[in-house]
N, C-alpha and C. Protein backbone atom coordinates (compact mmCIF):
# COMPACT_ATOMS: atom_id res chain seq x y z
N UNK A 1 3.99 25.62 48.71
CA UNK A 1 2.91 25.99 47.85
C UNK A 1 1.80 26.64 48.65
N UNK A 2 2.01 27.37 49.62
CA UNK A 2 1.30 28.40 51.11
C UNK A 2 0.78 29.42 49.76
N UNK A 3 -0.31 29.26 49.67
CA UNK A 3 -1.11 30.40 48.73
C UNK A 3 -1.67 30.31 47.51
N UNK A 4 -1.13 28.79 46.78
CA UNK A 4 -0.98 28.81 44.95
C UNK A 4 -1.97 27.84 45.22
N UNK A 5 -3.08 27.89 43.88
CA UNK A 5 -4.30 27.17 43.72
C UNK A 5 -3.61 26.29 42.47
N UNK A 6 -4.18 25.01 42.61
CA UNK A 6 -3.93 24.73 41.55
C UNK A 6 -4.01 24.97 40.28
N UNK A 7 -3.71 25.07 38.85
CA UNK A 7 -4.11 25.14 38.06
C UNK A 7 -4.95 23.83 37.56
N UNK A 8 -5.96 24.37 36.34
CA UNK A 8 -6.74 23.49 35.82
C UNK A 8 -6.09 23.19 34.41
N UNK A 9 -5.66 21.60 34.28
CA UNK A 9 -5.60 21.14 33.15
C UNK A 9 -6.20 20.31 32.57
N UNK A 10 -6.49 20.98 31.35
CA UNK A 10 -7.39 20.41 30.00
C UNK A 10 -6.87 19.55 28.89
N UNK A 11 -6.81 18.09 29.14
CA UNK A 11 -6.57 17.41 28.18
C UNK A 11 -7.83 17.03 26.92
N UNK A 12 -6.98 17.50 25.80
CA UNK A 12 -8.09 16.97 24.56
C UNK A 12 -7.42 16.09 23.69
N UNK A 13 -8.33 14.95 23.25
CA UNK A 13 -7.81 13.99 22.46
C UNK A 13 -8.00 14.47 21.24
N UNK A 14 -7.46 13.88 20.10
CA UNK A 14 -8.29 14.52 18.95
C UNK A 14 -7.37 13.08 17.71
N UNK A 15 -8.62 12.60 17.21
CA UNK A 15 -8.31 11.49 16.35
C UNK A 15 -8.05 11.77 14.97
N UNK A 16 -6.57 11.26 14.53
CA UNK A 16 -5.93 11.74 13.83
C UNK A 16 -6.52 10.81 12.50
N UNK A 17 -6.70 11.15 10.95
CA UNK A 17 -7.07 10.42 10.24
C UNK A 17 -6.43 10.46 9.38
N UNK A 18 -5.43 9.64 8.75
CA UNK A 18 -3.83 9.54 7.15
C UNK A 18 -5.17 9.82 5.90
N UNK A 19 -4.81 10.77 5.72
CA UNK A 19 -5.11 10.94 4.52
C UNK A 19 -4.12 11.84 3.72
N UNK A 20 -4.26 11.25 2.29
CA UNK A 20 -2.90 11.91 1.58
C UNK A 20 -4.07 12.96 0.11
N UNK A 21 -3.82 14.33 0.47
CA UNK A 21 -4.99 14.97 -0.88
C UNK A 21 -4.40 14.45 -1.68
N UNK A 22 -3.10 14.56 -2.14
CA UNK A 22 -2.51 14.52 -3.44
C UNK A 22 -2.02 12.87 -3.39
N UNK A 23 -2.79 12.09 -2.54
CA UNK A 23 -2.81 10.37 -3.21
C UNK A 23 -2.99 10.17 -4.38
N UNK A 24 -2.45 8.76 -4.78
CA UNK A 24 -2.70 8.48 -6.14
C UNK A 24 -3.76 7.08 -6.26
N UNK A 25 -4.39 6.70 -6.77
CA UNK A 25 -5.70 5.67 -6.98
C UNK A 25 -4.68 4.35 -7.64
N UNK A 26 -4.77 3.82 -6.32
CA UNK A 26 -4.39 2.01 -7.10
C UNK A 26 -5.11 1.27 -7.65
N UNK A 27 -5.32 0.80 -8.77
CA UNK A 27 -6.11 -0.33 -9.04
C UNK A 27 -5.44 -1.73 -8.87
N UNK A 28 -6.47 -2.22 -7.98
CA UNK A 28 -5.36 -3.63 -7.51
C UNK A 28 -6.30 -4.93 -8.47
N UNK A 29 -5.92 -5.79 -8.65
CA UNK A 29 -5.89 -7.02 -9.85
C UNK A 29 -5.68 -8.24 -8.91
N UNK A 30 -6.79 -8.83 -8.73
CA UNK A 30 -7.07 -9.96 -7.96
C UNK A 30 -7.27 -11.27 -8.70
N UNK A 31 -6.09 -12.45 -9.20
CA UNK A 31 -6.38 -13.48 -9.97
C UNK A 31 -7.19 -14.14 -9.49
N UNK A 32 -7.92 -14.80 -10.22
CA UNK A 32 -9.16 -15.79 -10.19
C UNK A 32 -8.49 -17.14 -9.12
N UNK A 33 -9.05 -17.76 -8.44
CA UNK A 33 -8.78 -19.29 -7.33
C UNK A 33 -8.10 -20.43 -8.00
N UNK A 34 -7.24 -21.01 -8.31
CA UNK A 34 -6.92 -21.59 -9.41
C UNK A 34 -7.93 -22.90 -9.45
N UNK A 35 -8.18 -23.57 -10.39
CA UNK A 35 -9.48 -25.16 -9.92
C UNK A 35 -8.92 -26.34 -10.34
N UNK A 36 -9.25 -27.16 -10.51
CA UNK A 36 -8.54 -28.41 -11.10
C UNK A 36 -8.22 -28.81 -12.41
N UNK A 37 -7.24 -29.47 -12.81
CA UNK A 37 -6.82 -29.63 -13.80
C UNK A 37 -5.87 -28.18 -14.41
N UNK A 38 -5.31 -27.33 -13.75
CA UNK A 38 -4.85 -26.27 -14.49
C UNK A 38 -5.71 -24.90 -14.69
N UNK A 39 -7.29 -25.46 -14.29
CA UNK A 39 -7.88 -24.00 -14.19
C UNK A 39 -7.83 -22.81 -13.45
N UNK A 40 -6.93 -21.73 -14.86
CA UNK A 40 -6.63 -20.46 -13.56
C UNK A 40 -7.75 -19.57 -12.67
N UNK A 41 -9.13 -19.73 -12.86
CA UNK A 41 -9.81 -19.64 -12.29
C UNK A 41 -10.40 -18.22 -12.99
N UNK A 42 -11.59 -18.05 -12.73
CA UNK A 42 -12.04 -16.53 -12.93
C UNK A 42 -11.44 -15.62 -12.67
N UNK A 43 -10.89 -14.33 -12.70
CA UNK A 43 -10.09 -13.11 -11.94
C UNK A 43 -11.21 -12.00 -11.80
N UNK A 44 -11.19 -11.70 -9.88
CA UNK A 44 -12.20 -10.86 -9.79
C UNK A 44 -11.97 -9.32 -10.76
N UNK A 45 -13.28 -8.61 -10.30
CA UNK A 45 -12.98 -7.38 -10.84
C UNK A 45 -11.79 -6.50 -10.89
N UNK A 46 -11.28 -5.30 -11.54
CA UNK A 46 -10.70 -4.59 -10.64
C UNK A 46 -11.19 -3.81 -9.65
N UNK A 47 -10.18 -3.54 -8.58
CA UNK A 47 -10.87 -2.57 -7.72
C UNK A 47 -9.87 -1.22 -7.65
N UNK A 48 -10.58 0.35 -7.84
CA UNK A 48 -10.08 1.27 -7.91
C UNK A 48 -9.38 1.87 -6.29
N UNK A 49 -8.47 1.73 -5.53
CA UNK A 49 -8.33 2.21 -3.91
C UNK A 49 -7.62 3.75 -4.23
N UNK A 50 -8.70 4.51 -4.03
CA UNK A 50 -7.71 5.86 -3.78
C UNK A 50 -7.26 5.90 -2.55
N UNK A 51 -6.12 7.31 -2.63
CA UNK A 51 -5.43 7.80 -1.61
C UNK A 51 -4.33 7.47 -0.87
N UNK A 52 -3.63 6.33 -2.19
CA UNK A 52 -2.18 6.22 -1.66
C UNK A 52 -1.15 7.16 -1.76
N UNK A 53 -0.59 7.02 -0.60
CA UNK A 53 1.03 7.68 -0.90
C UNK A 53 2.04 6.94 -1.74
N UNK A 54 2.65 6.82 -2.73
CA UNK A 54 3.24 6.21 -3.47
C UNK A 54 4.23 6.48 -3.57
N UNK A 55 5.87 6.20 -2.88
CA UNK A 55 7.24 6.29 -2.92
C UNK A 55 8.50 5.78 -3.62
N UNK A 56 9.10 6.14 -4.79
CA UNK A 56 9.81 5.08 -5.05
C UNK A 56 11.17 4.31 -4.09
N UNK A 57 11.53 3.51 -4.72
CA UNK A 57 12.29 2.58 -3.50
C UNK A 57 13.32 2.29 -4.81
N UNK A 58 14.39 1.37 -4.51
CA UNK A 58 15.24 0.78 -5.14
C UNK A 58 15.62 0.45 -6.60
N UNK A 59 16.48 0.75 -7.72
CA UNK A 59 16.17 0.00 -9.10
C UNK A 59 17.38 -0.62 -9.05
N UNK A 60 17.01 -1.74 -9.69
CA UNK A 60 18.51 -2.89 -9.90
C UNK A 60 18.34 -3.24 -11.50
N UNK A 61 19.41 -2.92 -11.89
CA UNK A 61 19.56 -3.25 -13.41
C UNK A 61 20.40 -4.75 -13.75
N UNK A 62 19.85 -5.73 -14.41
CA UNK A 62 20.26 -7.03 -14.18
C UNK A 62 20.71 -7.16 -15.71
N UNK A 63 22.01 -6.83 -15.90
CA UNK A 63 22.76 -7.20 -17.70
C UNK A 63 23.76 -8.30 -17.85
N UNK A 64 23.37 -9.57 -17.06
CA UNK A 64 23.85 -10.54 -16.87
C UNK A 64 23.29 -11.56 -18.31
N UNK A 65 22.30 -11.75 -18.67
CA UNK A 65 21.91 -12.39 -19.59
C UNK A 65 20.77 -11.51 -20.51
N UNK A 66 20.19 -10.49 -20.29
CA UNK A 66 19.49 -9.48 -20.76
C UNK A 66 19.41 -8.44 -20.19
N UNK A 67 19.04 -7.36 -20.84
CA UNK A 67 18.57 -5.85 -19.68
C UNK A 67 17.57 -5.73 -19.41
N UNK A 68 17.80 -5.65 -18.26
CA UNK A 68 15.89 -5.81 -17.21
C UNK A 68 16.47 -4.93 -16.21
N UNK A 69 15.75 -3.93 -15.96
CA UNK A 69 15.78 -2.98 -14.53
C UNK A 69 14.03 -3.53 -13.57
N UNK A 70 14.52 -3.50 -12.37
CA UNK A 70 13.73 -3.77 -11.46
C UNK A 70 13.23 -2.55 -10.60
N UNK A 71 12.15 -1.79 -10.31
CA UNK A 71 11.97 -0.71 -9.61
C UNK A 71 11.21 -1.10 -8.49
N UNK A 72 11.24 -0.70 -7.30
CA UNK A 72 10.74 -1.11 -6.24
C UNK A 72 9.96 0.59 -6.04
N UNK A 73 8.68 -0.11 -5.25
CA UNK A 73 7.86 1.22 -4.93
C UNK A 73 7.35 0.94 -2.86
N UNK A 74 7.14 1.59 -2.57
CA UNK A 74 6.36 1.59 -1.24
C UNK A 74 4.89 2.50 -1.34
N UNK A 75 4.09 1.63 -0.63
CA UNK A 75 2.62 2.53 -1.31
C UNK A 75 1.84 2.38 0.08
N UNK A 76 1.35 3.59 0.60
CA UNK A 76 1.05 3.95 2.17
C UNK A 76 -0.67 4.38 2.54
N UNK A 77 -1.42 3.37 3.04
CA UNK A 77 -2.67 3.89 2.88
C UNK A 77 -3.48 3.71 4.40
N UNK A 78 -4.40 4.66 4.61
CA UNK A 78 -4.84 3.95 6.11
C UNK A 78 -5.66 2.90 5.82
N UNK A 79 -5.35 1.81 7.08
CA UNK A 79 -6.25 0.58 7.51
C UNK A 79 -7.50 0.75 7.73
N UNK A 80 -7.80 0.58 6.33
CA UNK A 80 -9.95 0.65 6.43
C UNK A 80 -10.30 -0.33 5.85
N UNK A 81 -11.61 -0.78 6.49
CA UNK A 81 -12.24 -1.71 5.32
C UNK A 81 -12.08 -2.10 3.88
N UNK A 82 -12.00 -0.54 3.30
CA UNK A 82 -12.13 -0.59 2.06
C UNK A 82 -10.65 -1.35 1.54
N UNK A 83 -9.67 -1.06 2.41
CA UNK A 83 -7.89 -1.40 1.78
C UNK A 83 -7.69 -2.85 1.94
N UNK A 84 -8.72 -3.63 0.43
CA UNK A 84 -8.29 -5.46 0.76
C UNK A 84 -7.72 -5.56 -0.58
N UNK A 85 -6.56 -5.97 0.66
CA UNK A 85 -4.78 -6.51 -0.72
C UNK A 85 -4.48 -7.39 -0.13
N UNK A 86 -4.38 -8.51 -1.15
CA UNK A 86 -3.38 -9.52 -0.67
C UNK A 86 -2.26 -9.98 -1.40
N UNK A 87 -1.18 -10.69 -0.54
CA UNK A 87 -0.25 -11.31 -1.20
C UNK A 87 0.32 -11.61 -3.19
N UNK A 88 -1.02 -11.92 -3.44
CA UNK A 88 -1.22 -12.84 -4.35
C UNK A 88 -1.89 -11.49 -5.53
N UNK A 89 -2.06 -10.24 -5.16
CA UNK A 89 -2.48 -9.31 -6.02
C UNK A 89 -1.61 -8.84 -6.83
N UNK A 90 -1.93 -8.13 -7.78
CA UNK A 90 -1.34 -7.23 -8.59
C UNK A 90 -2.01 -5.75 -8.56
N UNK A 91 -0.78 -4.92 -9.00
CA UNK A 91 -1.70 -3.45 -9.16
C UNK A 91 -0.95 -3.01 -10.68
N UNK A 92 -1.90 -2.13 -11.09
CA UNK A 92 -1.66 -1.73 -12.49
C UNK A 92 -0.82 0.03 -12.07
N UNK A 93 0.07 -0.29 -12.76
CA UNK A 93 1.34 0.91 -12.83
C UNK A 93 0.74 2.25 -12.66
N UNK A 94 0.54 2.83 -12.10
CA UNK A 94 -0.41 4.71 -12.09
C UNK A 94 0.37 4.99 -13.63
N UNK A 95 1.69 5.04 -14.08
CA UNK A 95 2.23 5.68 -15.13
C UNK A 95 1.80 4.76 -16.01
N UNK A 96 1.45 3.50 -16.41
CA UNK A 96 1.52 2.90 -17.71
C UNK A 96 0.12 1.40 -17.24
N UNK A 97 -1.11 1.82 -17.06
CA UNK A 97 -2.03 1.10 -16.61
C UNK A 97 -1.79 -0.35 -17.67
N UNK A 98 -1.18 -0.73 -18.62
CA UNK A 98 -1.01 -1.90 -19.07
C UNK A 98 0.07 -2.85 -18.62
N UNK A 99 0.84 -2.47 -17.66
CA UNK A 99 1.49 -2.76 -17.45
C UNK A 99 1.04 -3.20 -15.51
N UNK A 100 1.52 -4.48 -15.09
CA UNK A 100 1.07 -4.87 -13.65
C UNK A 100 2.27 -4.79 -13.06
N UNK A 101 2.31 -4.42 -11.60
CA UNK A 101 3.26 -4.62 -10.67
C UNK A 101 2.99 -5.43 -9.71
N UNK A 102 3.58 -6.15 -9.33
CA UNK A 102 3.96 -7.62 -8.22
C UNK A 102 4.11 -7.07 -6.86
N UNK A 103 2.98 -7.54 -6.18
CA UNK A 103 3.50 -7.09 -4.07
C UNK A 103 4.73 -8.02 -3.97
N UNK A 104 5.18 -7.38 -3.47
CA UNK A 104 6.41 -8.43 -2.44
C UNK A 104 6.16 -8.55 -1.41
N UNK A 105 6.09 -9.76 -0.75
CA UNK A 105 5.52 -10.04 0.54
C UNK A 105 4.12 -9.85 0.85
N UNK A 106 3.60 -9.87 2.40
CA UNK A 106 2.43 -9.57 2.79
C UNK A 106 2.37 -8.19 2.30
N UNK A 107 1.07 -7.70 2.86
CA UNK A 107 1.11 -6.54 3.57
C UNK A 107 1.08 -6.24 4.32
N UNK A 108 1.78 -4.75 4.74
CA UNK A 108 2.58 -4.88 6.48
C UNK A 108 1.10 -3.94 6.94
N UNK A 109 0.61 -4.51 7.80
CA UNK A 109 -0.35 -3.72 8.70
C UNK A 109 0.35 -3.17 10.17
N UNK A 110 0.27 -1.60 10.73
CA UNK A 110 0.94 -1.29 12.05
C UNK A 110 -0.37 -0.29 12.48
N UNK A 111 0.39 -0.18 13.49
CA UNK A 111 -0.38 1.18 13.99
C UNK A 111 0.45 2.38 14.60
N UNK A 112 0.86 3.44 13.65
CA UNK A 112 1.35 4.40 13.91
C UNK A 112 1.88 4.97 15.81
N UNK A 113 2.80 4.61 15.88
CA UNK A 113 3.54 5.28 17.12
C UNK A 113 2.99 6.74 17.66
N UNK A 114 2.88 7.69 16.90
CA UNK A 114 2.78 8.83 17.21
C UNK A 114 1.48 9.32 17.27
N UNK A 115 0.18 8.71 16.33
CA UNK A 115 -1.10 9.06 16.07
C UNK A 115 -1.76 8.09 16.48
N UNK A 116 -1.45 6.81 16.90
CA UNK A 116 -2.48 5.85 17.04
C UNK A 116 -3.28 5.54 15.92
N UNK A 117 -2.29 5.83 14.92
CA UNK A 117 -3.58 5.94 13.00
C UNK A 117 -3.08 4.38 13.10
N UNK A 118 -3.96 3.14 12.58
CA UNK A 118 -3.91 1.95 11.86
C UNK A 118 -3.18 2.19 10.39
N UNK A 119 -2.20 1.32 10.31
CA UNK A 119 -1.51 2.04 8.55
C UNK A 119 -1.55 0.85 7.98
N UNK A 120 -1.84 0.53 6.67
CA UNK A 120 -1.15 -0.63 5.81
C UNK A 120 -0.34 0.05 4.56
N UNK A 121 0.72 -0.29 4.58
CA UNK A 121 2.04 -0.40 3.66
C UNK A 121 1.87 -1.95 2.77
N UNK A 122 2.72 -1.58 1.37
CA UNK A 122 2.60 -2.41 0.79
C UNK A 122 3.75 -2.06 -0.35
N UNK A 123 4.14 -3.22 -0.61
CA UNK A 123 5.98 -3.11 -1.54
C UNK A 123 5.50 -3.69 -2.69
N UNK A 124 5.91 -2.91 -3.77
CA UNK A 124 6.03 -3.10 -5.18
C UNK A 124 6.97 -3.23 -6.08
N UNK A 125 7.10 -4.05 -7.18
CA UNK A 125 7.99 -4.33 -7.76
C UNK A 125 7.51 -4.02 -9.27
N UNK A 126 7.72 -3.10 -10.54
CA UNK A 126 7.96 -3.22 -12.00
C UNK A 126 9.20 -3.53 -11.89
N UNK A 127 9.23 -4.77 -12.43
CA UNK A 127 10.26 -5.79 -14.14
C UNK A 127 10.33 -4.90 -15.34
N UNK A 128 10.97 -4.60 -15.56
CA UNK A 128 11.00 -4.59 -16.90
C UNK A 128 12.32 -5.10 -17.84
N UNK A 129 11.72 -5.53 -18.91
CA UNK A 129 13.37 -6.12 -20.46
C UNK A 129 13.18 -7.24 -20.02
């Protein structure tokens, strides 16, 4: 290397932020604490969370003793303050707001491999028949 200067390299970070334009707005449904004697407790407000990604996942049709199809959803939002879901929530259907869908499981909190973005995922289930 008799002659060659080094070159200068310029590393830039640049912080990546999940946002989806064409998200869809969950309203998640938080039951009331249950109290004694059977009291189901107050149920907080709803709360409106935009900017999910919303995927469908799995349907199982169960015609064993009635017809009931089961649809599974995956719903993808970044880890902010604002994204409090728990276990024990419900969210109202984007297609049919009278109708509630059931989390399955926690919610999975990661942090993206490739962006270093914080993500929370969250699995849904409509019943229906």
């Amino acid at each position: 290397m008799v002659g060659r200067r080094p070159r200068h390299v310029e590393l830039v970070v640049v912080e990546f932020v999940v946002t989806f334009p064409y998200g869809v707005t969950l309203t998640v449904v938080r039951p009331g604490t249950p109290g004694f004697g059977g009291d189901p407790g107050t149920p907080q407000a709803d709360r409106d969370i935009p900017g999910w990604a919303l995927y469908p996942g799995e349907t199982n049709e169960n015609t064993n003793h009635a017809d009931g199809v089961a649809a599974d959803f995956t719903a993808v939002h970044d880890d902010d303050p604002t994204v409090d879901v728990a276990a024990t929530d419900q969210v109202r259907d984007p297609a049919d707001t009278d109708r509630l869908l059931s989390l399955i499981g926690d919610p999975r909190r990661y942090t993206n491999p490739l962006t270093g973005d914080r993500i929370v995922e969250i699995r849904l289930r409509r019943n229906t028949g």
